[in-house]
Protein backbone atom coordinates (compact mmCIF):
# COMPACT_ATOMS: atom_id res chain seq x y z
CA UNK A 1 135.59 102.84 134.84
CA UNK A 2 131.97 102.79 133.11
CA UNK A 3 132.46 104.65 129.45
CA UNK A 4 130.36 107.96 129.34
CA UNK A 5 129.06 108.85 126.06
CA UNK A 6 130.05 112.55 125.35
CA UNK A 7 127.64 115.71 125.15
CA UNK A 8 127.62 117.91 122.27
CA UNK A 9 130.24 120.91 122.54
CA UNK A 10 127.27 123.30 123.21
CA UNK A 11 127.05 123.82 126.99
CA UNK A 12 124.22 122.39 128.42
CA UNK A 13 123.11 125.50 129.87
CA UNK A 14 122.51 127.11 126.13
CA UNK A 15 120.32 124.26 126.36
CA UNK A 16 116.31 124.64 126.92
CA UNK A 17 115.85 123.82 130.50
CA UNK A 18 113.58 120.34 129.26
CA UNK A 19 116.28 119.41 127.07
CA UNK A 20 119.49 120.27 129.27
CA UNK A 21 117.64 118.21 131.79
CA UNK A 22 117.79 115.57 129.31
CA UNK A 23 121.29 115.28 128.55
CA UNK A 24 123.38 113.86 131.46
CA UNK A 25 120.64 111.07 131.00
CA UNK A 26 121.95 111.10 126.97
CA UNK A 27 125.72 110.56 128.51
CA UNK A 28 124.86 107.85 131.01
CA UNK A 29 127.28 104.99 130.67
CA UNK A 30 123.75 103.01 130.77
CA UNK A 31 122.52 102.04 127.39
CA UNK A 32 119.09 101.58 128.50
CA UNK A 33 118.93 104.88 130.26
CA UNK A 34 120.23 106.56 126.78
CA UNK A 35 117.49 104.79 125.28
CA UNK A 36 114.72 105.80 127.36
CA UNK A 37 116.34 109.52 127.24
CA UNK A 38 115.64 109.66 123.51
CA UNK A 39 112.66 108.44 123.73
CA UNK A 40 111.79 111.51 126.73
CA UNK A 41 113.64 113.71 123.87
CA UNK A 42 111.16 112.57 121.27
CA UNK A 43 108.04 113.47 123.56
CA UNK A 44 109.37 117.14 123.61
CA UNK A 45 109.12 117.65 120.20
CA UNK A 46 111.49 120.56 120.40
CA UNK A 47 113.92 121.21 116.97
CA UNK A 48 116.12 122.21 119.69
CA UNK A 49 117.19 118.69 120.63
CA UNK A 50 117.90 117.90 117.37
CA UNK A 51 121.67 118.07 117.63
CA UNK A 52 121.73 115.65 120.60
CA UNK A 53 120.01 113.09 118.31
CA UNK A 54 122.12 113.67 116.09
CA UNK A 55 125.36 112.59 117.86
CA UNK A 56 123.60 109.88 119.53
CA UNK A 57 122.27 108.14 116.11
CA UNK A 58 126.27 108.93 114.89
CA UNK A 59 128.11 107.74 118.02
CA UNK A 60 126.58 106.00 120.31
CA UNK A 61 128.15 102.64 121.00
CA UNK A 62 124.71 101.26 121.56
CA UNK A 63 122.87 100.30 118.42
CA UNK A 64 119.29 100.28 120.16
CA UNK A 65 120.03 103.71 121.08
CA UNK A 66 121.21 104.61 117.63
CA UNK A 67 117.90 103.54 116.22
CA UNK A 68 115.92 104.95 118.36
CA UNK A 69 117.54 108.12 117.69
CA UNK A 70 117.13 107.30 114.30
CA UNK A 71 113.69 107.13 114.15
CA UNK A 72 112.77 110.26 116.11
CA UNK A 73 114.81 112.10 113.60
CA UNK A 74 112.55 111.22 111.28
CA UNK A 75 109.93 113.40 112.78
CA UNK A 76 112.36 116.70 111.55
CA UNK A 77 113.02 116.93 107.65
CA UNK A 78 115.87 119.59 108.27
CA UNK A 79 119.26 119.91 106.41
CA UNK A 80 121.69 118.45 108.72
CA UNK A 81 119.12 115.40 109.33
CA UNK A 82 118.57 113.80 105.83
CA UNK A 83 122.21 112.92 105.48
CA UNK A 84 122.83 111.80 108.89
CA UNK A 85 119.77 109.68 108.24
CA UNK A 86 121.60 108.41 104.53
CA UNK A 87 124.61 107.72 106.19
CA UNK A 88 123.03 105.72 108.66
CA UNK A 89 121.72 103.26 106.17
CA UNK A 90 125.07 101.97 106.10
CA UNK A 91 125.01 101.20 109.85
CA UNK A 92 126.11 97.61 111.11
CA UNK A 93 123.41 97.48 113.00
CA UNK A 94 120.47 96.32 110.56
CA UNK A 95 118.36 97.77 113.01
CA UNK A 96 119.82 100.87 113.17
CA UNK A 97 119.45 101.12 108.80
CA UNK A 98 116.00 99.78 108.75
CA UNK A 99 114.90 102.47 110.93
CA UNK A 100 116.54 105.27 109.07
CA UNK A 101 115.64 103.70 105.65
CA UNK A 102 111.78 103.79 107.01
CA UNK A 103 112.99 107.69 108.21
CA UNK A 104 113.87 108.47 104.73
CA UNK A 105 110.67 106.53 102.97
CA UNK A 106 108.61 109.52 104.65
CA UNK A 107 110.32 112.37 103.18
CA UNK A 108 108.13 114.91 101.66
CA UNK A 109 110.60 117.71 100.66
CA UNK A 110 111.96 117.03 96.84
CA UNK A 111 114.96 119.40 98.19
CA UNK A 112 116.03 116.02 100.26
CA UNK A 113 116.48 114.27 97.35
CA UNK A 114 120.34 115.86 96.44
CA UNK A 115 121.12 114.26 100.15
CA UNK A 116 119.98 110.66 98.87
CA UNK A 117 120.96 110.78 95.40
CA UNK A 118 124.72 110.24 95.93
CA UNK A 119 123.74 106.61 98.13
CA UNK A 120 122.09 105.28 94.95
CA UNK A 121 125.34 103.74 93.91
CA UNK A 122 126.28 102.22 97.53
CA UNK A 123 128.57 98.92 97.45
CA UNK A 124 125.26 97.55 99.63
CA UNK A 125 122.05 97.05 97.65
CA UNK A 126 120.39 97.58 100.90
CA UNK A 127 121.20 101.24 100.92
CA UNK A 128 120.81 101.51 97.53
CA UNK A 129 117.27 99.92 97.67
CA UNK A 130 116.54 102.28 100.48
CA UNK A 131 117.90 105.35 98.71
CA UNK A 132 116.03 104.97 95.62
CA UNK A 133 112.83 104.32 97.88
CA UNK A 134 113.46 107.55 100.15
CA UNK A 135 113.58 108.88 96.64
CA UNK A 136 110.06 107.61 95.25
CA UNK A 137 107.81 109.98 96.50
CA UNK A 138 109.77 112.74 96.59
CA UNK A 139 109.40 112.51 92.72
CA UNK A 140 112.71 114.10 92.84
CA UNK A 141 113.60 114.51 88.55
CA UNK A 142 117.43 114.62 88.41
CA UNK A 143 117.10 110.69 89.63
CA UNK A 144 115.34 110.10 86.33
CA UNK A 145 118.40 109.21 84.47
CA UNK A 146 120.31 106.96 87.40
CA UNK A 147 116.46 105.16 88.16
CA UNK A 148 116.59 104.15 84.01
CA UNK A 149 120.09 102.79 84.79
CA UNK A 150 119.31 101.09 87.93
CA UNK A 151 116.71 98.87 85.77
CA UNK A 152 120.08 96.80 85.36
CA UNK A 153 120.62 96.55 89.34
CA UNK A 154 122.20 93.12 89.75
CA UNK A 155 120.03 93.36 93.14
CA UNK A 156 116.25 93.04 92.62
CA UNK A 157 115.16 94.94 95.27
CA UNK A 158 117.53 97.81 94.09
CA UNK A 159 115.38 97.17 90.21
CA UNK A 160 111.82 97.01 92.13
CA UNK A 161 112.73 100.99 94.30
CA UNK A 162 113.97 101.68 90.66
CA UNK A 163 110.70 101.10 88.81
CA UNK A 164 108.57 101.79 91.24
CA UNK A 165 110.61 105.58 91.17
CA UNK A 166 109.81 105.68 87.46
CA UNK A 167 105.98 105.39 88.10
CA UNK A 168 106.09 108.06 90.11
CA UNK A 169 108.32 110.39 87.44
CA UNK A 170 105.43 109.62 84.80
CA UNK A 171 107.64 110.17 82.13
CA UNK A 172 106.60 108.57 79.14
CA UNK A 173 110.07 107.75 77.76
CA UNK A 174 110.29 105.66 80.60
CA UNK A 175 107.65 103.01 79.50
CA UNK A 176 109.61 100.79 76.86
CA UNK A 177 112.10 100.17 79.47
CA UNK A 178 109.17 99.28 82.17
CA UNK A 179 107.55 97.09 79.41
CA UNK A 180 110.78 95.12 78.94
CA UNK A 181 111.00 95.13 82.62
CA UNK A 182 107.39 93.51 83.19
CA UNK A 183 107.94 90.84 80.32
CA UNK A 184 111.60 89.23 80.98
CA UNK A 185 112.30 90.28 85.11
CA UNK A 186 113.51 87.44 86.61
CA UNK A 187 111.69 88.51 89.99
CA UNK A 188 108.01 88.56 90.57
CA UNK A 189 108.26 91.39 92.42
CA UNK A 190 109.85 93.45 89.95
CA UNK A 191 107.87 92.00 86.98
CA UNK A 192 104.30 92.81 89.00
CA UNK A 193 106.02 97.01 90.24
CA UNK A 194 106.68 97.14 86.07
CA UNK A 195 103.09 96.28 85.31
CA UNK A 196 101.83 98.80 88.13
CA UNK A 197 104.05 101.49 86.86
CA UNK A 198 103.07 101.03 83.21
CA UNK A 199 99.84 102.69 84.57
CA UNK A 200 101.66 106.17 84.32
CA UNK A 201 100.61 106.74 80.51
CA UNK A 202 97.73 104.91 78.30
CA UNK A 203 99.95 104.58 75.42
CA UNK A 204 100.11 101.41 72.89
CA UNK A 205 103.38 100.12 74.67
CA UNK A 206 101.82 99.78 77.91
CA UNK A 207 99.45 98.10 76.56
CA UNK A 208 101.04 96.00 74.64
CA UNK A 209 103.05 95.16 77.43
CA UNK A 210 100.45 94.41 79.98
CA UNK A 211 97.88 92.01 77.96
CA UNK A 212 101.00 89.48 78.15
CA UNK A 213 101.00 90.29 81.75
CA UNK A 214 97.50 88.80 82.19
CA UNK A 215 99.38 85.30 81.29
CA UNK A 216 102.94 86.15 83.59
CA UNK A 217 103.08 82.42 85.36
CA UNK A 218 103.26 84.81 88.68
CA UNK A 219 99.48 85.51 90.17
CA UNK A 220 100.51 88.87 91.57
CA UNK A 221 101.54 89.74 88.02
CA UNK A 222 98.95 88.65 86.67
CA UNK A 223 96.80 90.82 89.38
CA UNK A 224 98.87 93.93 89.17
CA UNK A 225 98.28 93.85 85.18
CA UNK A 226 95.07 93.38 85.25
CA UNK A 227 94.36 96.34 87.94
CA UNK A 228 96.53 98.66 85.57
CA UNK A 229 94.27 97.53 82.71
CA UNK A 230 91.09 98.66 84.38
CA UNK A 231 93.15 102.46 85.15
CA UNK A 232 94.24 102.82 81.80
CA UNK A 233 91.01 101.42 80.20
CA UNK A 234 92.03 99.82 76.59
CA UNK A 235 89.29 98.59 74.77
CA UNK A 236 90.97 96.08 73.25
CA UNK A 237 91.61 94.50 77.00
CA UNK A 238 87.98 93.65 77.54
CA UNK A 239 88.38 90.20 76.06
CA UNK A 240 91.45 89.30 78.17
CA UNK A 241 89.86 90.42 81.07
CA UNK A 242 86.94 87.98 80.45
CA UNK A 243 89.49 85.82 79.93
CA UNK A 244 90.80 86.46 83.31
CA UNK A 245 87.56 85.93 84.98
CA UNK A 246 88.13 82.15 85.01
CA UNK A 247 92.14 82.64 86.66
CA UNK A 248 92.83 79.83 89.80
CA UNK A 249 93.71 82.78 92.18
CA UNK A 250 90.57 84.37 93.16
CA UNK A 251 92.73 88.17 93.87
CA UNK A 252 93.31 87.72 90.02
CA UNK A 253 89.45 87.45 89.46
CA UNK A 254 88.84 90.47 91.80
CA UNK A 255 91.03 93.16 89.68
CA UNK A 256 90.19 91.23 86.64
CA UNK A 257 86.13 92.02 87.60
CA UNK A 258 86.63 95.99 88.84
CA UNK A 259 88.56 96.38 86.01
CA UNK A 260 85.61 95.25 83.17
CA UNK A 261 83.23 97.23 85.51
CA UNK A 262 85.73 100.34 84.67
CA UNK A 263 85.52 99.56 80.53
CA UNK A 264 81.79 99.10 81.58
CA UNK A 265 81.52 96.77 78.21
CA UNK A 266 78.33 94.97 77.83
CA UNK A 267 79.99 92.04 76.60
CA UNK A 268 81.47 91.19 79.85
CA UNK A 269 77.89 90.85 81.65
CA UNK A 270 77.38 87.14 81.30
CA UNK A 271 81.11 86.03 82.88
CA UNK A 272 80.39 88.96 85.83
CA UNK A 273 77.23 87.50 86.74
CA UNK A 274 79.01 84.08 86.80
CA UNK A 275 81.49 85.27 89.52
CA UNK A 276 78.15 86.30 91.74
CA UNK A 277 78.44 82.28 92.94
CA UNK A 278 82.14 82.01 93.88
CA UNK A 279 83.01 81.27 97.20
CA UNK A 280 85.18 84.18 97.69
CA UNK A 281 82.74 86.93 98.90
CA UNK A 282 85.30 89.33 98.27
CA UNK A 283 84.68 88.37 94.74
CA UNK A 284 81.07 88.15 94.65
CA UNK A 285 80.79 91.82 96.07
CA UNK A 286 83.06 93.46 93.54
CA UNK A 287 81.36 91.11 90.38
CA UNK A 288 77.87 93.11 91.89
CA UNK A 289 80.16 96.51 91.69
CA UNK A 290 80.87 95.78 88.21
CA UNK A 291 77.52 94.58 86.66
CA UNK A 292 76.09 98.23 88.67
CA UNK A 293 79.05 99.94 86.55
CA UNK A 294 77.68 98.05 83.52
CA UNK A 295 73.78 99.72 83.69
CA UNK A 296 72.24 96.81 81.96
CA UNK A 297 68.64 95.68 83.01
CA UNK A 298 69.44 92.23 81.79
CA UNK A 299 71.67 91.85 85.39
CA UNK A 300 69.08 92.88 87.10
CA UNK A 301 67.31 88.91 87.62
CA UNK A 302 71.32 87.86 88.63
CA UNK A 303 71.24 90.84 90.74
CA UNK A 304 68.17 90.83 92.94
CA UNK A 305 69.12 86.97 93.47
CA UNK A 306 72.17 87.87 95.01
CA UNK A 307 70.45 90.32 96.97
CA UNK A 308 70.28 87.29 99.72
CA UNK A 309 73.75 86.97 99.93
CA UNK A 310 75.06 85.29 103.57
CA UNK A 311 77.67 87.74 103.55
CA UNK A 312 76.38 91.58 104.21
CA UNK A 313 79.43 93.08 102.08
CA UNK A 314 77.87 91.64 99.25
CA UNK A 315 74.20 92.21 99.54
CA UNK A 316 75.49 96.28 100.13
CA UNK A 317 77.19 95.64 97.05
CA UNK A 318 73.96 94.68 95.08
CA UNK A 319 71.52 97.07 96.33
CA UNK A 320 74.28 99.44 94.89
CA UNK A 321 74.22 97.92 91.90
CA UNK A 322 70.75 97.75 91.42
CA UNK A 323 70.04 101.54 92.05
CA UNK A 324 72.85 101.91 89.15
CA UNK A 325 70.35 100.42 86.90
CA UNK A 326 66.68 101.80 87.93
CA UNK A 327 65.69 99.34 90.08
CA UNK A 328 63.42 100.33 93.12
CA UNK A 329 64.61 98.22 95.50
CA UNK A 330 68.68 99.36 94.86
CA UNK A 331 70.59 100.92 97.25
CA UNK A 332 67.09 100.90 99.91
């Protein structure tokens, strides 16, 4: 005989009449037809059906039913659904804790973050990874302490939801640790989240930290450094900025150009105007941004030559540029 997947205790006739139509469909021995009845639950919208989903994402035999229940629970931030939703990242089905680790990345309450907090220290990076990253934006402080900790993760991912937590804390105790982080990582990933969340603070460590960064033999360091620079605006990183202008990967050029156009130093005019011939037009437009940003006349000849540029991005980018600096024909 076919297994039937069990209702809730609550009779279906407590039910609302949409949702106790529902649930036979949720106890069908058919996995598919659970499937689609979530999916019929999730067009309701109703809090009321909440409980169903619940017991579907926590017994159903089917994992394609459990995520799917998983993922319309995400649409309800309540009490009972944030650690259903925790628990779940520990499902055997990866499917199943991919969609309530995506759930739990959309949090908004920093009251969830007590139901996350305890999965930090799971045996499984992955839920640990996907705790701290539930955690993130939640900004939730008594994870301040544990994220510091977690900086020693043997699992990178697990270090990368760690730092990236920190930058959201913006506590400034935090950024020796994130400097020490974005010098010696032995992942890219976590060495270029360190150099974004040094942004959190302009203090000497930071930068101290992230000039070095503009050398990291990773690109997307060396990108993510330079991006930070231009945010936290040190003088002292105009010349390795310049210096920057000339890096192989073009994205590295890009912050390294909107970043001078944020210290809007005068010395950085000739190398900008330089980048307004590189192939990458991407490049070329935000080199135009930058020497705009600068309000020198002397880009103006560089300027109104580029203002013939093939790609239409870029010539937008000039005429900006040029009204930043007086001339007539800017921004027309």
């Amino acid at each position: 005989m076919p297994h039937v997947c069990a209702l809730p205790d609550d009779s279906l006739f407590d039910l609302d009449p949409a949702i106790g139509a529902l649930a036979p469909r949720l106890a069908d021995p058919d996995p598919a037809i659970r499937r689609v009845a979530v999916l019929q639950l999730a067009d309701l919208e109703d809090e009321a059906g909440v409980p169903l989903l619940l017991q579907r994402l926590q017994t159903d035999p089917a994992g394609t039913v459990r995520a799917e229940a998983a993922r319309t629970l995400a649409s309800w931030e309540l009490e009972e659904v944030v650690p259903a939703l925790a628990a779940a990242l520990a499902d055997p089905s990866r499917d199943v804790a991919e969609a309530a680790a995506q759930g739990l990345s959309e949090l908004k309450n920093p009251a969830s973050g007590a139901a996350l907090l305890p999965w930090i220290s799971h045996d499984d990076p992955f839920v640990r990874a996907a705790a701290w990253r539930g955690l993130r934006e939640l900004r939730y402080a008594a994870g301040f302490d544990a994220a510091m900790a977690a900086l020693s993760d043997a699992a990178a991912p697990v270090r990368r939801e760690a730092v990236t937590v920190l930058g959201w804390l913006k506590r400034s105790e935090a950024l020796p640790a994130l400097a020490q982080v974005a010098a010696s990582d032995a992942d890219t990933e976590v060495r270029r989240a360190a150099a974004g969340a040094l942004g959190l603070a302009a203090d000497p460590c930071a930068r101290d930290a992230l000039l070095p960064a503009l050398r990291d033999s990773a690109w997307q360091v060396r990108e993510e450094a330079a991006q930070t620079l231009g945010k936290l605006k040190f003088p002292e990183a105009v010349r390795p900025l310049i210096e920057a202008l000339e890096d192989p990967y073009w994205q590295v050029r890009l912050q390294a150009a909107r970043a001078l156009g944020k210290l809007r130093d005068r010395s950085a005019l000739v190398p900008l105007t330089a980048q307004l011939a590189h192939p990458i037009s991407n490049l070329r437009k935000e080199a135009a941004l930058s020497l705009g940003s600068l309000q020198d006349a002397a880009a103006l000849p560089a300027l109104t030559a580029a203002a013939n540029d093939a790609d239409p991005e870029v010539r937008k980018a000039v005429r900006i540029a040029l009204a930043q600096i007086g001339h007539p024909h800017g921004d027309a």
